[in-house]
Protein backbone atom coordinates (compact mmCIF):
# COMPACT_ATOMS: atom_id res chain seq x y z
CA UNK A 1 0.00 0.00 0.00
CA UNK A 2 1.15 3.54 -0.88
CA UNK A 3 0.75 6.59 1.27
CA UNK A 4 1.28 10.01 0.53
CA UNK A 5 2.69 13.14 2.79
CA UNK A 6 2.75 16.81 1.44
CA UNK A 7 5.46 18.17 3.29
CA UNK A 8 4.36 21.57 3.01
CA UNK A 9 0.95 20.86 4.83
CA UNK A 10 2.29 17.79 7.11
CA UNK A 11 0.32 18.32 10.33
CA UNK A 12 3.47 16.10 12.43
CA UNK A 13 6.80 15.71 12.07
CA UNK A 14 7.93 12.90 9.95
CA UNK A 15 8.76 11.06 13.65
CA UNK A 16 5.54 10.71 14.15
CA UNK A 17 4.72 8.99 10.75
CA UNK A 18 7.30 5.91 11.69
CA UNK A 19 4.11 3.47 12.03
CA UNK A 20 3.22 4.22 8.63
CA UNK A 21 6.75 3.44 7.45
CA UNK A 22 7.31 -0.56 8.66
CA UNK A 23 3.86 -1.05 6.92
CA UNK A 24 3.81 0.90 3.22
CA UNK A 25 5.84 2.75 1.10
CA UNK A 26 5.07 6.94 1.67
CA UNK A 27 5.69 8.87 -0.83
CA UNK A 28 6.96 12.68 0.00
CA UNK A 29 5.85 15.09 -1.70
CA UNK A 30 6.59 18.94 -1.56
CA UNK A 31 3.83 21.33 -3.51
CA UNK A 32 3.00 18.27 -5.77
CA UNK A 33 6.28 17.11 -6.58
CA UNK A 34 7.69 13.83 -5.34
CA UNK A 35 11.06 14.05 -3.50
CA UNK A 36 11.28 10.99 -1.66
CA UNK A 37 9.97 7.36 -0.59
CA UNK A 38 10.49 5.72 2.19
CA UNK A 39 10.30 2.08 1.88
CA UNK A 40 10.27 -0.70 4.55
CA UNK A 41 13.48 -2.08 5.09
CA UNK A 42 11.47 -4.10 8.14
CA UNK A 43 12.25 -7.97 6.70
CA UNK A 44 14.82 -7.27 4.60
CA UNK A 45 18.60 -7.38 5.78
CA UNK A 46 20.96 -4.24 5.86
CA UNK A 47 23.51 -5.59 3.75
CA UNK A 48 20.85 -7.00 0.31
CA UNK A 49 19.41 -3.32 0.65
CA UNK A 50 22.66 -1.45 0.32
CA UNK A 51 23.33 -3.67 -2.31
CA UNK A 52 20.21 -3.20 -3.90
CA UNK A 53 21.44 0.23 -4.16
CA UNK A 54 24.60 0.04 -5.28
CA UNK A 55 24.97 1.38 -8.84
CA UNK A 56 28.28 -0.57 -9.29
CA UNK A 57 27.17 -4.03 -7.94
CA UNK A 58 23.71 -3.37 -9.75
CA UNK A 59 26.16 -2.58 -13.47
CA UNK A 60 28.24 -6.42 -12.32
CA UNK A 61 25.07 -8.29 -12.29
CA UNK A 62 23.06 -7.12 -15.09
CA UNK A 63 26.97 -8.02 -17.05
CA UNK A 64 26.74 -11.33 -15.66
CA UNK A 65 23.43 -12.40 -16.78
CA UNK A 66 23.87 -10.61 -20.13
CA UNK A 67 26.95 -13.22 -19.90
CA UNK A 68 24.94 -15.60 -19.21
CA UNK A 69 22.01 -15.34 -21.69
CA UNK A 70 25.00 -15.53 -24.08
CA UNK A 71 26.02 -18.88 -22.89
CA UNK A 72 29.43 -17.77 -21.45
CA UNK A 73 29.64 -20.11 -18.00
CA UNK A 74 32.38 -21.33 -16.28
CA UNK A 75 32.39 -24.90 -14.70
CA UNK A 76 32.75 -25.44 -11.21
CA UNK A 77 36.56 -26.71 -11.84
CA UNK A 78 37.23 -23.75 -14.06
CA UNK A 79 36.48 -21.52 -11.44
CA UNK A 80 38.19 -23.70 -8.86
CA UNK A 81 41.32 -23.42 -10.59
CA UNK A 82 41.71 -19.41 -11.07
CA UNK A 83 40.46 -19.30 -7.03
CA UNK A 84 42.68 -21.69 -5.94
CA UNK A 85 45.32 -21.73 -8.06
């Protein structure tokens, strides 16, 4: 479920939204004009969400299934062997 706040005619600090935020996405707005979400991060673990927004890890994997849709693999052993020399 989405909720919105205008920021310009919020009637409570943002503290006092925090219920809101473990159960929907909100969507600030200021006059009209989206400026931020805030998205539960309540079941999802610190370190898959700062990957999730990681422009660099985000650019690796969309390479690697590109890679893969290509058929370029490497075997278990193959990959074994440049690791472990």
């Amino acid at each position: 479920m989405i909720k919105t706040i205008e920021l310009s005619t919020a009637s409570q600090p943002l503290a006092d939204y925090t219920k809101d935020f473990s159960e929907k996405t909100v969507i600030l707005t200021l006059n009209r004009r989206v400026v931020a979400a805030v998205v539960s991060v309540q079941d999802i673990d610190l370190e898959s969400f700062s990957l999730s927004e990681n422009s660099e890890f985000i650019e690796i994997i969309e390479r690697a299934r590109e890679e893969f849709k290509t058929g370029k693999r490497v075997s278990l052993a193959e990959m074994k062997g440049e690791f472990l020399g």
